[in-house]
PDB file of N, CA and C in Angstrom:
ATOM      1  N   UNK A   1      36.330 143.296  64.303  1.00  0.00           N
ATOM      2  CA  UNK A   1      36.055 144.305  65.314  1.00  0.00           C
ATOM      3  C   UNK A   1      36.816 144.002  66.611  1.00  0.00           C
ATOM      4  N   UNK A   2      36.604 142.688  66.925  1.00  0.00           N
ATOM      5  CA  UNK A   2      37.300 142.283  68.511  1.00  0.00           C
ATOM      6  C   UNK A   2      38.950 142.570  67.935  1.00  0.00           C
ATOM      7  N   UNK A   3      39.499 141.993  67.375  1.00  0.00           N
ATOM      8  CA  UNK A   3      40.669 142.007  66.760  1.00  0.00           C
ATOM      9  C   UNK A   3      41.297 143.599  67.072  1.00  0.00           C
ATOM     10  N   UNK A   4      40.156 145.111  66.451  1.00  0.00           N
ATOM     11  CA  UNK A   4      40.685 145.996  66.604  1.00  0.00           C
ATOM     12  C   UNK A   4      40.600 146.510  67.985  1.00  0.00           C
ATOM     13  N   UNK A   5      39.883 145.944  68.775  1.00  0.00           N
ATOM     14  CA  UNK A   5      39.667 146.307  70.337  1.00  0.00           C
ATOM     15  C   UNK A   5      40.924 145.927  70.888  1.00  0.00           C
ATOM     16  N   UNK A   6      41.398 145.012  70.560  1.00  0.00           N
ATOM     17  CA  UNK A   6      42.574 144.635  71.433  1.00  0.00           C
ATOM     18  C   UNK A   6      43.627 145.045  71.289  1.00  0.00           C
ATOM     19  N   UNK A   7      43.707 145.068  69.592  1.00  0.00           N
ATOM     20  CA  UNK A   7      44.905 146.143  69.382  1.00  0.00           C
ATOM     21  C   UNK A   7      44.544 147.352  69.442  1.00  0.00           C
ATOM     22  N   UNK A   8      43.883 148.152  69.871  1.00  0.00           N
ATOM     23  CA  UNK A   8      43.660 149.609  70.392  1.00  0.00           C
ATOM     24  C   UNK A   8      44.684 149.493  72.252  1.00  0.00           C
ATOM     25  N   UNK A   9      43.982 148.454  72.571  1.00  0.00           N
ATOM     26  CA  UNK A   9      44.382 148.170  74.170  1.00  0.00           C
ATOM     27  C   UNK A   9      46.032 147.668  73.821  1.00  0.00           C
ATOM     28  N   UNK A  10      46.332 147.285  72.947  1.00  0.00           N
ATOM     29  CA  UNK A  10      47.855 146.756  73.152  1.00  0.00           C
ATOM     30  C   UNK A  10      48.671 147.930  72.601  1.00  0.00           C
ATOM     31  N   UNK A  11      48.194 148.474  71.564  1.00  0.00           N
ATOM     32  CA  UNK A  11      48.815 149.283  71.397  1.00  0.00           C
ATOM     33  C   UNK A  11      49.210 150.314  72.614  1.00  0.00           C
ATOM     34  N   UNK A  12      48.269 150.840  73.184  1.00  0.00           N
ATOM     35  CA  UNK A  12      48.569 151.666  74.410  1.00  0.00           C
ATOM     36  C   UNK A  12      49.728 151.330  75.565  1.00  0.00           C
ATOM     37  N   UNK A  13      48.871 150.178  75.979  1.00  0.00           N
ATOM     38  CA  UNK A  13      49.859 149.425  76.787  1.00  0.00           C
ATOM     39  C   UNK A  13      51.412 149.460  76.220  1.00  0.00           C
ATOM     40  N   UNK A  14      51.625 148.669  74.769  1.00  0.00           N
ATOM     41  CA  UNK A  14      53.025 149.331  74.626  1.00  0.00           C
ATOM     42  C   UNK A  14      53.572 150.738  74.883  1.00  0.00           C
ATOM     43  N   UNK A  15      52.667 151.448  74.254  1.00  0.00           N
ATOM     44  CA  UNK A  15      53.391 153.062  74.277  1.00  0.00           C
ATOM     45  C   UNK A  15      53.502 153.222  75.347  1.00  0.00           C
ATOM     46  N   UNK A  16      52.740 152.922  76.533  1.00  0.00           N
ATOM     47  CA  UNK A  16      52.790 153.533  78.135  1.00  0.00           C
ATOM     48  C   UNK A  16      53.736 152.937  78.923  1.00  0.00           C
ATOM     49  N   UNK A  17      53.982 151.230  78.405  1.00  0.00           N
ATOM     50  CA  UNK A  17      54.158 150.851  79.458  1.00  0.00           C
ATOM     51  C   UNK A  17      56.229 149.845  78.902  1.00  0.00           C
ATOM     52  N   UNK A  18      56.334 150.802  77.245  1.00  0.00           N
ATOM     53  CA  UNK A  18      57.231 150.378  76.455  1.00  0.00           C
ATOM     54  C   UNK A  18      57.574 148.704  76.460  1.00  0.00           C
ATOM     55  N   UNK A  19      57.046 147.993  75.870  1.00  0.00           N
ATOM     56  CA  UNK A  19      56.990 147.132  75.831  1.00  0.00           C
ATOM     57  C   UNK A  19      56.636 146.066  74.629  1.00  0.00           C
ATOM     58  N   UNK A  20      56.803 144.968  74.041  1.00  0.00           N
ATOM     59  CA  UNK A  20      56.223 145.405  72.668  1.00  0.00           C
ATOM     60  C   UNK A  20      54.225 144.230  72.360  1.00  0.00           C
ATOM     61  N   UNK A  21      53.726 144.947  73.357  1.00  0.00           N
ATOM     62  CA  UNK A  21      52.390 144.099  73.393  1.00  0.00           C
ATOM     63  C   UNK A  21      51.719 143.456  71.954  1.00  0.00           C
ATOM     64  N   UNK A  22      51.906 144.310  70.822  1.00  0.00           N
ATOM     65  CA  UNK A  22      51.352 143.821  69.808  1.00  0.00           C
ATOM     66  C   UNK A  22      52.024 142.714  69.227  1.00  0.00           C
ATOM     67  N   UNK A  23      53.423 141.964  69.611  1.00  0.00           N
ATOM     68  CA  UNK A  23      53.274 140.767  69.414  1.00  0.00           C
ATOM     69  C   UNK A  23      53.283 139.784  70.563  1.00  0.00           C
ATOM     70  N   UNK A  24      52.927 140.220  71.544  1.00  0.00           N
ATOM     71  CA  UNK A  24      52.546 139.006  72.747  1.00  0.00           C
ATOM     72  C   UNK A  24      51.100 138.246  72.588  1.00  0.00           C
ATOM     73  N   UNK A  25      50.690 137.379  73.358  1.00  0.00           N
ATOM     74  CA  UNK A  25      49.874 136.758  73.477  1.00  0.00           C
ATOM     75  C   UNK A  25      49.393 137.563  74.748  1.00  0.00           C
ATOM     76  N   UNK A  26      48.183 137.248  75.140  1.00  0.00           N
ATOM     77  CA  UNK A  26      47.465 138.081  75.788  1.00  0.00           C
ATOM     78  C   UNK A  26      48.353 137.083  77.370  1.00  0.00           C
ATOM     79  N   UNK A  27      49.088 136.472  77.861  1.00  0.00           N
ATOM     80  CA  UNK A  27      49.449 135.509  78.827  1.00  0.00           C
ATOM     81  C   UNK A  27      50.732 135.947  78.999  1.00  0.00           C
ATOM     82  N   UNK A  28      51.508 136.281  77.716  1.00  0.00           N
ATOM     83  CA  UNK A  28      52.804 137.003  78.268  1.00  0.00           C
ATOM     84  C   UNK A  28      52.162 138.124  78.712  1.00  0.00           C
ATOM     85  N   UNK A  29      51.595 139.213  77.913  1.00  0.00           N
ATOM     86  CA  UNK A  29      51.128 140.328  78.551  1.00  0.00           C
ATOM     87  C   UNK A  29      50.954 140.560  79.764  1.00  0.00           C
ATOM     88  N   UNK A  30      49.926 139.658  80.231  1.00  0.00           N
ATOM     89  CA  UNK A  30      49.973 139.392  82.000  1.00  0.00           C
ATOM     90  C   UNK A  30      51.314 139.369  82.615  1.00  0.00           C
ATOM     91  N   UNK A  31      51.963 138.038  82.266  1.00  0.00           N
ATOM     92  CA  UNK A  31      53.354 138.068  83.118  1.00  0.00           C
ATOM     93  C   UNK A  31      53.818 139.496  83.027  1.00  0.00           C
ATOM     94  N   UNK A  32      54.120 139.710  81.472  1.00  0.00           N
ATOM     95  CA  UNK A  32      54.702 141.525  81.406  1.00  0.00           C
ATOM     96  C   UNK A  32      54.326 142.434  82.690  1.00  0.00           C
ATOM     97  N   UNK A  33      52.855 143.017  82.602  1.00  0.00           N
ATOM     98  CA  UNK A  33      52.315 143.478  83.787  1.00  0.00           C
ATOM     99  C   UNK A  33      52.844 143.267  85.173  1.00  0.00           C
ATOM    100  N   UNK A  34      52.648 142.114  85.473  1.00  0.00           N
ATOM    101  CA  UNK A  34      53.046 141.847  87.036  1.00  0.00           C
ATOM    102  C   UNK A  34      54.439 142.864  87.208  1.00  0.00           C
ATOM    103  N   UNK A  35      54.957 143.199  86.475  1.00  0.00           N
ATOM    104  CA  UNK A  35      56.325 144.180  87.119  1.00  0.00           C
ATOM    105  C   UNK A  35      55.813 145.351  87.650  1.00  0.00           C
ATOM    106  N   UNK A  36      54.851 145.828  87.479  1.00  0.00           N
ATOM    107  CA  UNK A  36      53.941 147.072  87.690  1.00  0.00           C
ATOM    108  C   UNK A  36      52.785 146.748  89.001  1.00  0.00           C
ATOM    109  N   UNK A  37      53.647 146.021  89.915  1.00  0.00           N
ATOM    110  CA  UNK A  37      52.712 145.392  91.091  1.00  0.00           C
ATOM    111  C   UNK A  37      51.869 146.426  91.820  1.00  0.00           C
ATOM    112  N   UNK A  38      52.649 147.746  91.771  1.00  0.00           N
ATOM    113  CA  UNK A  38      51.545 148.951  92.503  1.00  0.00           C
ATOM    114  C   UNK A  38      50.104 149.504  91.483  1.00  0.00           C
ATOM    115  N   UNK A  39      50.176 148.995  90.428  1.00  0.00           N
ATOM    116  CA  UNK A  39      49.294 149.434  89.352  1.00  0.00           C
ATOM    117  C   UNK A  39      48.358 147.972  89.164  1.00  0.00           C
ATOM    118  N   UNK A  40      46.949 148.312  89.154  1.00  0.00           N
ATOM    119  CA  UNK A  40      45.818 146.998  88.892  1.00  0.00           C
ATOM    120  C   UNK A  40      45.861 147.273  87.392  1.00  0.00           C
ATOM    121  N   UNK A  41      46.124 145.878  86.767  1.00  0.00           N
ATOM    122  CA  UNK A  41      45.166 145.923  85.724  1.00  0.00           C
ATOM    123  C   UNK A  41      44.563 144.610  85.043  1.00  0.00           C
ATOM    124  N   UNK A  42      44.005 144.332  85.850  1.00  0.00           N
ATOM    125  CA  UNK A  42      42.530 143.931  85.978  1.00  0.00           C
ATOM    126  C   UNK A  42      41.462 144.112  84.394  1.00  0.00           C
ATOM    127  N   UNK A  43      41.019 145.319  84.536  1.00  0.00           N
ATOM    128  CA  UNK A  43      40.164 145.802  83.459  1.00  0.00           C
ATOM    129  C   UNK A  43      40.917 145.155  82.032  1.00  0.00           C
ATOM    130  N   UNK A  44      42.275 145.574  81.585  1.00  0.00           N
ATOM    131  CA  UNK A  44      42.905 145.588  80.838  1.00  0.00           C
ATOM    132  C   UNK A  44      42.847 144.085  80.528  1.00  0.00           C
ATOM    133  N   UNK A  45      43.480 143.298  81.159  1.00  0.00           N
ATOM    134  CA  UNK A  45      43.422 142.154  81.013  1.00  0.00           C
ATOM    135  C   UNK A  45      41.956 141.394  80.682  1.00  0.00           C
ATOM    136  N   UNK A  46      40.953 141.615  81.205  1.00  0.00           N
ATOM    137  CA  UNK A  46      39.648 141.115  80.949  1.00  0.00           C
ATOM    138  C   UNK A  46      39.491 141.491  79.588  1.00  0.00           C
ATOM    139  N   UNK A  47      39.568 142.545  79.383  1.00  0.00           N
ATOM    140  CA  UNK A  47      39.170 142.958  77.685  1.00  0.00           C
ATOM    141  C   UNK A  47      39.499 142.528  76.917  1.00  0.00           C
ATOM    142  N   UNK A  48      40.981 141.859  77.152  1.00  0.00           N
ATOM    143  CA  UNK A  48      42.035 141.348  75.928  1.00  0.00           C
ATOM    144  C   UNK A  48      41.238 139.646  76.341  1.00  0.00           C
ATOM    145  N   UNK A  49      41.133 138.739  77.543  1.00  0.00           N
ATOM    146  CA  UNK A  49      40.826 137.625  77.675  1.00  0.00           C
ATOM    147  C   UNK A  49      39.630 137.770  76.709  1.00  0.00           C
ATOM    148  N   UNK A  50      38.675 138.630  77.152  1.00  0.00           N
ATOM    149  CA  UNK A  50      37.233 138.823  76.050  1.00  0.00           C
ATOM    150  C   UNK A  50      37.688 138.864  75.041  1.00  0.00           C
ATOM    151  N   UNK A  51      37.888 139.570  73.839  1.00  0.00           N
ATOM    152  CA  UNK A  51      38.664 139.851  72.863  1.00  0.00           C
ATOM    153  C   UNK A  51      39.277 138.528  72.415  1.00  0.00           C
ATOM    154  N   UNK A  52      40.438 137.698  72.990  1.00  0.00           N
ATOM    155  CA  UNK A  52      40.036 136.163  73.239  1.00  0.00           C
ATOM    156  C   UNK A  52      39.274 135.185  72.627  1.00  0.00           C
ATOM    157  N   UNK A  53      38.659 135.114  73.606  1.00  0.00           N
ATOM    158  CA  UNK A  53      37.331 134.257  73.368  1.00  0.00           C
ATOM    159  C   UNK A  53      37.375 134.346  71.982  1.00  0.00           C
ATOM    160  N   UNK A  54      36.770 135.778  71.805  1.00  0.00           N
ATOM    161  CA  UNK A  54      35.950 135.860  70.141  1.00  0.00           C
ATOM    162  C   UNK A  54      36.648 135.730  69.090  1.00  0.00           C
ATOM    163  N   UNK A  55      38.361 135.881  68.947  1.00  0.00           N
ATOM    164  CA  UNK A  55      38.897 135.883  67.961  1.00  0.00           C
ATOM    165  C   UNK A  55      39.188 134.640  67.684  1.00  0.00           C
ATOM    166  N   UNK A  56      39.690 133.515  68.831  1.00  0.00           N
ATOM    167  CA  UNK A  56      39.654 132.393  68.935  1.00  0.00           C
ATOM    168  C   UNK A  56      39.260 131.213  68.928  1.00  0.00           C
ATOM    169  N   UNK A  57      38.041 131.178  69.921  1.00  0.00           N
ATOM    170  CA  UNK A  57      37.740 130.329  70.658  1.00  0.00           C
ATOM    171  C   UNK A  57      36.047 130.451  69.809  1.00  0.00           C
ATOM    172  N   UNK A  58      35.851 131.113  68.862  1.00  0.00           N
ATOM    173  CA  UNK A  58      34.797 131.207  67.525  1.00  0.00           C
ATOM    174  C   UNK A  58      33.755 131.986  68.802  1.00  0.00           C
ATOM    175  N   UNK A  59      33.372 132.436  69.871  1.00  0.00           N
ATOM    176  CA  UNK A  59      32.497 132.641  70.760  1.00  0.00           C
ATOM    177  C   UNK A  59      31.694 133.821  70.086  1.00  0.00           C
ATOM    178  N   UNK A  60      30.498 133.273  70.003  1.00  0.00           N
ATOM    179  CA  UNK A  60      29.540 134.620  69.137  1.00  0.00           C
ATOM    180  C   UNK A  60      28.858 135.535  70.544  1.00  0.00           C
ATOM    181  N   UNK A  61      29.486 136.978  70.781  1.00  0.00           N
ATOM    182  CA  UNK A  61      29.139 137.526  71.602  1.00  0.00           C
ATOM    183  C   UNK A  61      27.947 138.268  71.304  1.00  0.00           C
ATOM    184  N   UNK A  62      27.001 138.480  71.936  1.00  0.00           N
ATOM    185  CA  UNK A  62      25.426 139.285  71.495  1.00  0.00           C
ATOM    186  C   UNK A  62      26.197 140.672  71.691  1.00  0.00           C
ATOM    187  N   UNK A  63      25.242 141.656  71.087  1.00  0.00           N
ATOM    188  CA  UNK A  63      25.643 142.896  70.405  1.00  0.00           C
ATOM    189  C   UNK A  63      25.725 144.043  71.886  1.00  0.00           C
ATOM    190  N   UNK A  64      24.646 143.263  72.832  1.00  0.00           N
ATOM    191  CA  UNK A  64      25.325 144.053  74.160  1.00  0.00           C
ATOM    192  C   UNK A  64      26.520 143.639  74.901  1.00  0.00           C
ATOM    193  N   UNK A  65      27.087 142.000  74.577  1.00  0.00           N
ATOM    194  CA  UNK A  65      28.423 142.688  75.367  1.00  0.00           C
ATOM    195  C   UNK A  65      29.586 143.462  74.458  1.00  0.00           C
ATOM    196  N   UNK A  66      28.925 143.454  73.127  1.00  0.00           N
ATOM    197  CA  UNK A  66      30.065 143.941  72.286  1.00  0.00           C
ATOM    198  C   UNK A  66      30.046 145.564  72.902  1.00  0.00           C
ATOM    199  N   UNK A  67      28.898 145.950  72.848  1.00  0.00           N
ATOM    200  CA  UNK A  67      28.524 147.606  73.409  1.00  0.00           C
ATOM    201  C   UNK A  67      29.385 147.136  74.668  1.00  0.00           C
ATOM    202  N   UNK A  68      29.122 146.432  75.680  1.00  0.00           N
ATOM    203  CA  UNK A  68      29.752 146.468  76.795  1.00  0.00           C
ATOM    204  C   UNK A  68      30.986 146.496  77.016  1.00  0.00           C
ATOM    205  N   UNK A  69      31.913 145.950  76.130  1.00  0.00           N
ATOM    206  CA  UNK A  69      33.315 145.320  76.430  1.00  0.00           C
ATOM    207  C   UNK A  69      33.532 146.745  75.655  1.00  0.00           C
ATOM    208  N   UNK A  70      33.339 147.324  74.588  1.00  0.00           N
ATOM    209  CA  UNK A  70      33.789 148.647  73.940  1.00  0.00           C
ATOM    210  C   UNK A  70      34.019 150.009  74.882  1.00  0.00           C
ATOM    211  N   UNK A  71      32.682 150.119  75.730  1.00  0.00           N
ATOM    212  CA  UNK A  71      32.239 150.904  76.856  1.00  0.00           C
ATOM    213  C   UNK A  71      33.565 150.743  78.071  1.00  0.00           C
ATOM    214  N   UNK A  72      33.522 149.581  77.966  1.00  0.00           N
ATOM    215  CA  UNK A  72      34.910 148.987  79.494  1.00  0.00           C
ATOM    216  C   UNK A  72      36.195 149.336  78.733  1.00  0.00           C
ATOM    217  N   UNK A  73      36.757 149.256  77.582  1.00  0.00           N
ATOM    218  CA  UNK A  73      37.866 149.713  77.020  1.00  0.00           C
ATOM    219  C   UNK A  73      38.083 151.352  76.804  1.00  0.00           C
ATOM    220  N   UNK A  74      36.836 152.234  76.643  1.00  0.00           N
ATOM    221  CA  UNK A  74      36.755 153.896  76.994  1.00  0.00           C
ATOM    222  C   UNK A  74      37.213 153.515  77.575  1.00  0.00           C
ATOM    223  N   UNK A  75      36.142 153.376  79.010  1.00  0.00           N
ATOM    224  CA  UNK A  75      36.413 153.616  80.428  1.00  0.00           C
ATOM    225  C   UNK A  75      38.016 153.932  80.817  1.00  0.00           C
ATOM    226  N   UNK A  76      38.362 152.611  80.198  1.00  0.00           N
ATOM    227  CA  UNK A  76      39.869 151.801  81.338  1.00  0.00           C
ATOM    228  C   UNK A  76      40.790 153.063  80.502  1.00  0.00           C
ATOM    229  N   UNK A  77      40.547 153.619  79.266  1.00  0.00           N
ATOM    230  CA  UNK A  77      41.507 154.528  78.872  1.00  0.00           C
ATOM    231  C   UNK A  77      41.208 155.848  78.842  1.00  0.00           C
ATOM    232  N   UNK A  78      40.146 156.278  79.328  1.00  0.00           N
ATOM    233  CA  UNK A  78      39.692 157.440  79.722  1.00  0.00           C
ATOM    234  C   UNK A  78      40.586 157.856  81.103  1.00  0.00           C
ATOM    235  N   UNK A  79      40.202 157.122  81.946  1.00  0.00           N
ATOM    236  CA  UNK A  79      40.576 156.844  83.574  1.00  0.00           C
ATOM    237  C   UNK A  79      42.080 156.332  83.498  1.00  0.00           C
ATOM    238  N   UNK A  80      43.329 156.204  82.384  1.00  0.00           N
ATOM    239  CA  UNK A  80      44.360 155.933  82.138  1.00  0.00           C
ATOM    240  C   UNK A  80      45.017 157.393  81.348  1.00  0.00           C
ATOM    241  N   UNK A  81      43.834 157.888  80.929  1.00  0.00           N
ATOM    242  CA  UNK A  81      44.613 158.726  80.340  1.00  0.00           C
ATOM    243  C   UNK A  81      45.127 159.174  78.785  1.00  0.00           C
ATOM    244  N   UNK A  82      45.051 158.054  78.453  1.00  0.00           N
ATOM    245  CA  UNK A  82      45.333 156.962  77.106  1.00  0.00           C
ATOM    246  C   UNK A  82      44.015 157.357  76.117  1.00  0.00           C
ATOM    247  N   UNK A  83      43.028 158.345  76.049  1.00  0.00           N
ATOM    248  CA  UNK A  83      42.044 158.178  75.354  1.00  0.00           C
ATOM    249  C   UNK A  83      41.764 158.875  73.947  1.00  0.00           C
ATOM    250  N   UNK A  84      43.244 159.810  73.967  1.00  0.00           N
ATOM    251  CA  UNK A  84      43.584 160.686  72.540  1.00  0.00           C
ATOM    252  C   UNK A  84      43.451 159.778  71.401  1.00  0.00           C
ATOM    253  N   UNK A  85      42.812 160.528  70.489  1.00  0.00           N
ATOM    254  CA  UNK A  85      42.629 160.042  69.248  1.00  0.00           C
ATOM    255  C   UNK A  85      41.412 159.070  69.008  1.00  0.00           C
ATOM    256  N   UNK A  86      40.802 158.756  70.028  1.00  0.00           N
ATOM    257  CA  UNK A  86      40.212 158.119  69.606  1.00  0.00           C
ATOM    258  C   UNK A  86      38.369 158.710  69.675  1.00  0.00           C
TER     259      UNK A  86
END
């Protein structure tokens, strides 16, 4: 599940921001970003660090931040624009 959260978020990020996110690490991604200094993304980045954790780092998240972190990935692509298809 975390796995497809992030690639929902990377995928976008590539298409928007042409770039090729689905094979970065969530750390190049960042560096990537910083070229886009007038644009926050903040949100974006937290989701993928979350996302992180769980794919990685074995972190068993309870079922509300999973609702939560899902809810913050709408959001950030609702309010981006980015929310077709899904």
């Amino acid at each position: 599940y975390h796995y497809r959260l992030s690639a929902i978020l990377r995928e976008y990020l590539e298409e928007q921001y042409r770039f090729n996110a689905m094979e970065m690490t969530t750390s190049e991604i960042r560096h990537q970003l910083r070229k886009w200094k007038e644009l926050c993304f903040g949100d974006a980045l937290s989701i993928l660090d979350y996302c992180d954790t769980v794919k990685f780092a074995k972190v068993q998240p309870s079922a509300e931040q999973i609702t939560l972190q899902t809810q913050a990935l709408q959001l950030y692509l609702m309010r981006q624009g980015g929310l077709n298809g899904l």
